[in-house]
N, C-alpha and C. Protein backbone atom coordinates (compact mmCIF):
# COMPACT_ATOMS: atom_id res chain seq x y z
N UNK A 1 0.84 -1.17 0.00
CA UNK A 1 0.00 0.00 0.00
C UNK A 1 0.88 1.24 0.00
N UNK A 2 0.57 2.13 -0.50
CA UNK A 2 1.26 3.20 -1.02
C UNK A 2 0.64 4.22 0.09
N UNK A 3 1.53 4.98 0.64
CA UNK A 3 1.30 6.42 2.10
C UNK A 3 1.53 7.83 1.52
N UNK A 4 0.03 7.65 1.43
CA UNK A 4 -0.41 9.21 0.05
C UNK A 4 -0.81 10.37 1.19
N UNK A 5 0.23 10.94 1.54
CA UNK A 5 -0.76 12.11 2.53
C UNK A 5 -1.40 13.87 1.75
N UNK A 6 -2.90 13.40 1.62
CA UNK A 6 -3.16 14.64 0.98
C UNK A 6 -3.75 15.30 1.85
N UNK A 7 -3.51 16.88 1.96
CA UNK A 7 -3.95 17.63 2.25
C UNK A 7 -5.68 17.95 1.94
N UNK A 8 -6.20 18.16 2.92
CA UNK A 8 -8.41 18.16 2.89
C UNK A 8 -8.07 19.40 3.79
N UNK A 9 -9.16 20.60 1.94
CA UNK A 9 -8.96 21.44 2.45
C UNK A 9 -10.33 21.45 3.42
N UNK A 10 -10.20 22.66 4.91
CA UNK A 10 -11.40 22.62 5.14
C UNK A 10 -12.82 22.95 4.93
N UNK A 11 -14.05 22.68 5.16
CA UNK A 11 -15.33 23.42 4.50
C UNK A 11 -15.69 24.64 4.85
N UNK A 12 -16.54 25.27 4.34
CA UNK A 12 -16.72 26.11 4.55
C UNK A 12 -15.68 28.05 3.77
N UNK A 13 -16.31 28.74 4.22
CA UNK A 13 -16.10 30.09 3.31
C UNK A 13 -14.10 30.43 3.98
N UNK A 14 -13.60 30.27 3.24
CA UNK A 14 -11.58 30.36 3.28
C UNK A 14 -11.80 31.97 4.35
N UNK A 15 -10.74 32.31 5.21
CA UNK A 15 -10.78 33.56 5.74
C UNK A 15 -10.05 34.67 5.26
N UNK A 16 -10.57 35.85 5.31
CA UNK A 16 -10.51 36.88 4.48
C UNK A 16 -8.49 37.31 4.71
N UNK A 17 -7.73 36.81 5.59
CA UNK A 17 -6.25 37.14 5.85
C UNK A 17 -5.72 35.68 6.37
N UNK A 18 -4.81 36.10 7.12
CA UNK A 18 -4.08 35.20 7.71
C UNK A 18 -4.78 34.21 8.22
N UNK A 19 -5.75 34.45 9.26
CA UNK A 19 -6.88 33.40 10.16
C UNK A 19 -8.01 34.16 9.85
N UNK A 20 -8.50 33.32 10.62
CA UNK A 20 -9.86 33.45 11.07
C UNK A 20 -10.27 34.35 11.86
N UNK A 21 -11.69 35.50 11.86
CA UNK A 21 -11.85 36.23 12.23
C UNK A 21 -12.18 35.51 13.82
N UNK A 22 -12.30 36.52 14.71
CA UNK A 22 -12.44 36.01 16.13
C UNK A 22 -14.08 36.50 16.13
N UNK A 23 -14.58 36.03 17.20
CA UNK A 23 -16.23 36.54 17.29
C UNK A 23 -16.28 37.99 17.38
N UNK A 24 -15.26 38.24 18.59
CA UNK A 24 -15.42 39.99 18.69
C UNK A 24 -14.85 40.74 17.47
N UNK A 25 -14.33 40.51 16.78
CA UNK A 25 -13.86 41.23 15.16
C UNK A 25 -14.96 41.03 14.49
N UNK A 26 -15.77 39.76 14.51
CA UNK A 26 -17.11 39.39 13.58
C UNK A 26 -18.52 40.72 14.03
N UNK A 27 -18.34 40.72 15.01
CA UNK A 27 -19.31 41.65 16.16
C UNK A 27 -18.72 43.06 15.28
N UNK A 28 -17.81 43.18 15.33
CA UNK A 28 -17.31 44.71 15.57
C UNK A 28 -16.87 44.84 13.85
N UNK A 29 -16.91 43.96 12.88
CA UNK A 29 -17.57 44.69 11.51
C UNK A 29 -18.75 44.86 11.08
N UNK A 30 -20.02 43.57 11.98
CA UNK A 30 -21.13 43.63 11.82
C UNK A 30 -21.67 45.15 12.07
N UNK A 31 -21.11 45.53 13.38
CA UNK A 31 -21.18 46.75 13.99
C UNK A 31 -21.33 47.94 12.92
N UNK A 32 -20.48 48.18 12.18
CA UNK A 32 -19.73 48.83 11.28
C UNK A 32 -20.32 49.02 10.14
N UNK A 33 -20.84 47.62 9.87
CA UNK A 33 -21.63 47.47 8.40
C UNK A 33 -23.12 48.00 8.81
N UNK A 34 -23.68 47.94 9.66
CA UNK A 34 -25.18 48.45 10.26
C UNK A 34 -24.77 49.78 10.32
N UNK A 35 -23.76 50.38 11.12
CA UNK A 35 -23.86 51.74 11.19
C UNK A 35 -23.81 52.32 10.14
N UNK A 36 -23.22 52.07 8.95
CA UNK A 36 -23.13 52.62 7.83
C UNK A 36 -24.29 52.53 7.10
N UNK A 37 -25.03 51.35 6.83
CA UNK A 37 -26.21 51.42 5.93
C UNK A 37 -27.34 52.31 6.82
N UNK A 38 -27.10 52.36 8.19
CA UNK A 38 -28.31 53.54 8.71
C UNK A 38 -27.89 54.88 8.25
N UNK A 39 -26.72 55.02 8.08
CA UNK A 39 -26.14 56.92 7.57
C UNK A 39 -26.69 56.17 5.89
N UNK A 40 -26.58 55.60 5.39
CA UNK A 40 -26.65 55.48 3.84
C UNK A 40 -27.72 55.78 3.42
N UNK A 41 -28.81 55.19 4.48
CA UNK A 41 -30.57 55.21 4.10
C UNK A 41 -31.14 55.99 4.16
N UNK A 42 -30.40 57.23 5.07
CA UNK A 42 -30.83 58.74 5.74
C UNK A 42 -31.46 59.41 4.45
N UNK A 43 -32.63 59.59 4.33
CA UNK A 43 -32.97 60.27 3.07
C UNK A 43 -33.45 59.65 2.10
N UNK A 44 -33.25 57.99 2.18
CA UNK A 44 -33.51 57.35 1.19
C UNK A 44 -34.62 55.92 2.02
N UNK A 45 -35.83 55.87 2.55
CA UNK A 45 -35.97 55.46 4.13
C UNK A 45 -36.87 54.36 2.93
N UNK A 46 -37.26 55.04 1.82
CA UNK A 46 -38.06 53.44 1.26
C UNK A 46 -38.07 52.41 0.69
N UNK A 47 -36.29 52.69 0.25
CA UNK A 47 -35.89 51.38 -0.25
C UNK A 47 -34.57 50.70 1.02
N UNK A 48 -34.83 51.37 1.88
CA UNK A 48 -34.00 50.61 2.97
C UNK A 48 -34.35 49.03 3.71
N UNK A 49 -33.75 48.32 4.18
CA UNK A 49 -34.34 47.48 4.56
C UNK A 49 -34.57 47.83 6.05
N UNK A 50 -35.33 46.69 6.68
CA UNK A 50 -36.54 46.84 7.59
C UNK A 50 -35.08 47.25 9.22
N UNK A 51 -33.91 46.43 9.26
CA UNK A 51 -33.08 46.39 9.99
C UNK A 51 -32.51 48.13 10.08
N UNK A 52 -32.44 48.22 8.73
CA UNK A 52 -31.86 50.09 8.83
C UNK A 52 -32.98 51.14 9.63
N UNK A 53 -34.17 50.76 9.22
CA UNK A 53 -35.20 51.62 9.76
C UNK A 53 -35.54 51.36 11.02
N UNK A 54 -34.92 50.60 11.74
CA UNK A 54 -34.95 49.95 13.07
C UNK A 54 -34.16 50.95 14.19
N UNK A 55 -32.59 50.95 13.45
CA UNK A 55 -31.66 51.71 13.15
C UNK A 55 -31.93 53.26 13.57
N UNK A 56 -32.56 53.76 12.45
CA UNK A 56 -32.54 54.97 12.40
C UNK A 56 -33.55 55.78 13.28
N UNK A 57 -34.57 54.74 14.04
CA UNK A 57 -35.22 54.70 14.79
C UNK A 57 -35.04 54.90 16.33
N UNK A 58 -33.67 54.13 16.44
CA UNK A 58 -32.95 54.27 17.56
C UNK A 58 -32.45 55.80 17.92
N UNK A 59 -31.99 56.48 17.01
CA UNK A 59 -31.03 57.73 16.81
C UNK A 59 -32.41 58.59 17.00
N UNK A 60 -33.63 58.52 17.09
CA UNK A 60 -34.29 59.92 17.37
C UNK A 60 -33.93 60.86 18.35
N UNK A 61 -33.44 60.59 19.24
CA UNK A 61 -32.79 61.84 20.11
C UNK A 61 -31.37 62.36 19.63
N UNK A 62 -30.67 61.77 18.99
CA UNK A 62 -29.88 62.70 18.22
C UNK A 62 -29.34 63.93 17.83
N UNK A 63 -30.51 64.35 17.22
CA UNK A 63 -30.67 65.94 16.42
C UNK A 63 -31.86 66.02 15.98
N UNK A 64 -32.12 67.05 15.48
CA UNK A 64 -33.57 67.20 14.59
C UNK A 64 -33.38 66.88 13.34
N UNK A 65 -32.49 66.89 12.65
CA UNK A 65 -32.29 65.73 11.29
C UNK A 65 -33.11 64.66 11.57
N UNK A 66 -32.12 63.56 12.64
CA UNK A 66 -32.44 62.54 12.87
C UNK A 66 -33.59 62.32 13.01
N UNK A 67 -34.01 63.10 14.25
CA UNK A 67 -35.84 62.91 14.39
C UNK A 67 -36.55 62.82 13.10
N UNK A 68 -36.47 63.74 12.45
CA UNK A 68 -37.14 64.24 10.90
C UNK A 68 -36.49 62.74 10.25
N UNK A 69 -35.67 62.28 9.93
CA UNK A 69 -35.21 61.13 9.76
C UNK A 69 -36.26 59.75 10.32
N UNK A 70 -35.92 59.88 11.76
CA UNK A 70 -36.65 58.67 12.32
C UNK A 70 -38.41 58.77 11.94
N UNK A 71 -39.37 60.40 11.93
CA UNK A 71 -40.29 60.42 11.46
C UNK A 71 -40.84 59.30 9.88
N UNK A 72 -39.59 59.80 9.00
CA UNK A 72 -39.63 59.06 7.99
C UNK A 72 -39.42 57.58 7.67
N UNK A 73 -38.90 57.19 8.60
CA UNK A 73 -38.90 55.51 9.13
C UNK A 73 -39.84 55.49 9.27
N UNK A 74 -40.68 55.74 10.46
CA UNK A 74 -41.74 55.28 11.04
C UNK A 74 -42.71 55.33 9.96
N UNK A 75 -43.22 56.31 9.29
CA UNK A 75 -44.28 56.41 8.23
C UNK A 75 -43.38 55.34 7.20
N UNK A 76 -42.78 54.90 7.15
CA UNK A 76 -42.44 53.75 5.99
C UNK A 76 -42.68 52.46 6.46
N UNK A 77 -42.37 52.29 7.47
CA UNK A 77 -42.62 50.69 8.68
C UNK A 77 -44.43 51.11 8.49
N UNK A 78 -44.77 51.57 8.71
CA UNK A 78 -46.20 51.74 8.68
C UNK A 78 -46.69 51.21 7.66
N UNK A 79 -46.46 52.06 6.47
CA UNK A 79 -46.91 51.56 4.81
C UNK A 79 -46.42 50.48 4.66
N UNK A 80 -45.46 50.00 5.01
CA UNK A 80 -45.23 48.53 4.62
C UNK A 80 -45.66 46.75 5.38
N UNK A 81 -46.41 47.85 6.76
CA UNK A 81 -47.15 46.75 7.60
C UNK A 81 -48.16 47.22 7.57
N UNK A 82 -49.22 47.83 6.71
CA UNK A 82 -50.26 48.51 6.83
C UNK A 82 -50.78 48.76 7.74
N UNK A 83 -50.11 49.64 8.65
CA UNK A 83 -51.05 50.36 9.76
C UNK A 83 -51.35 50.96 9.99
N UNK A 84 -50.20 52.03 9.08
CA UNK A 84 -50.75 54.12 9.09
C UNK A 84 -51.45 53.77 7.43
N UNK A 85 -52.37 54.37 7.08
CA UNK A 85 -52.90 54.50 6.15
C UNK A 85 -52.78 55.76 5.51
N UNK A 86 -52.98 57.10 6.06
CA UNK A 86 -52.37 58.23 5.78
C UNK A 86 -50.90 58.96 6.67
N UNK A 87 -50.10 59.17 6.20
CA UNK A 87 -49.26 59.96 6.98
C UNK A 87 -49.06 61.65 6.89
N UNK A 88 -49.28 62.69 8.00
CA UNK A 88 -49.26 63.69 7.81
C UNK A 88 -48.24 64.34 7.59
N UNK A 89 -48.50 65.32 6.20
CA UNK A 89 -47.12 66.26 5.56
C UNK A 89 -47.06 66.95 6.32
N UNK A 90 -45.89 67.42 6.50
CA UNK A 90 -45.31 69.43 7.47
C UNK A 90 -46.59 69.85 6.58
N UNK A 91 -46.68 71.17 7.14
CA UNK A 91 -47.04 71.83 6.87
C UNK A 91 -46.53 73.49 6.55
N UNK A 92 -46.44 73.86 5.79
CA UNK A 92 -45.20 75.07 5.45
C UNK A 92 -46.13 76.44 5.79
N UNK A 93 -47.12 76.40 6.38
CA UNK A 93 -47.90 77.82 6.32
C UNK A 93 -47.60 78.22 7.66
N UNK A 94 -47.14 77.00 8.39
CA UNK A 94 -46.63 77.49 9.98
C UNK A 94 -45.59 77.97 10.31
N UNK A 95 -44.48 77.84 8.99
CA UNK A 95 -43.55 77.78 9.16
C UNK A 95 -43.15 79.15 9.14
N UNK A 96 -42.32 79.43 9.93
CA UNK A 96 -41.52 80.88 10.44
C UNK A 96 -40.96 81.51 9.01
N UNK A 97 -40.90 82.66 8.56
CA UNK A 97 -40.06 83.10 7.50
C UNK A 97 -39.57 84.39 7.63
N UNK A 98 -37.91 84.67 7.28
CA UNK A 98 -37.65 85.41 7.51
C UNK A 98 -37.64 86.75 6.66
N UNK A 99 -38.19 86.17 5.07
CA UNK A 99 -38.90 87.62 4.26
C UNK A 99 -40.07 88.04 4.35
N UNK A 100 -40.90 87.75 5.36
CA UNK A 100 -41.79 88.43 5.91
C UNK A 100 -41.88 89.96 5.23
N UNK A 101 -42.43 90.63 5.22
CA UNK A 101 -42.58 92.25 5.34
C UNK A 101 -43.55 92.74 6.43
């Protein structure tokens, strides 16, 4: 009998460097990759997925962007679980202006 030693590579997806990522590196790009698609969606809230609007949901105390942001989540989670049926526009006649006369 002939002593054939072959190398079996292992299964599964090869690692992106040297080794293998550790859990807390796995955590902490997951991290990374969420925070970014919530800044990405900012403005763009209806083709986001359901995880970003979750996201951006979180950040309402933020700023008033954000809020105005998280508003626009929420009226999209709505339309897409049918539960708000209408959502109310600003309204611009309230709005303060400074060319007044």
């Amino acid at each position: 009998m002939t002593d054939s030693s072959a190398t079996i590579a292992k299964r599964g997806r090869p690692p992106n460097g040297e080794r293998p990522m550790t859990a807390a590196e796995r955590k902490r790009a997951q991290r990374m990759r969420d925070s970014r698609a919530a800044i990405d969606a900012i403005g763009d809230e209806q083709n986001a997925p359901l995880r970003v609007l979750l996201a951006i949901l979180a950040r309402v105390e933020a700023s008033e962007p954000a809020r105005r942001s998280a508003q626009r989540a929420w009226a999209e989670i709505g339309r897409r679980y049918n539960f708000v049926s209408v959502t109310e526009q600003p309204s611009t006649e309230e709005t303060p202006s400074r060319y007044k006369a």
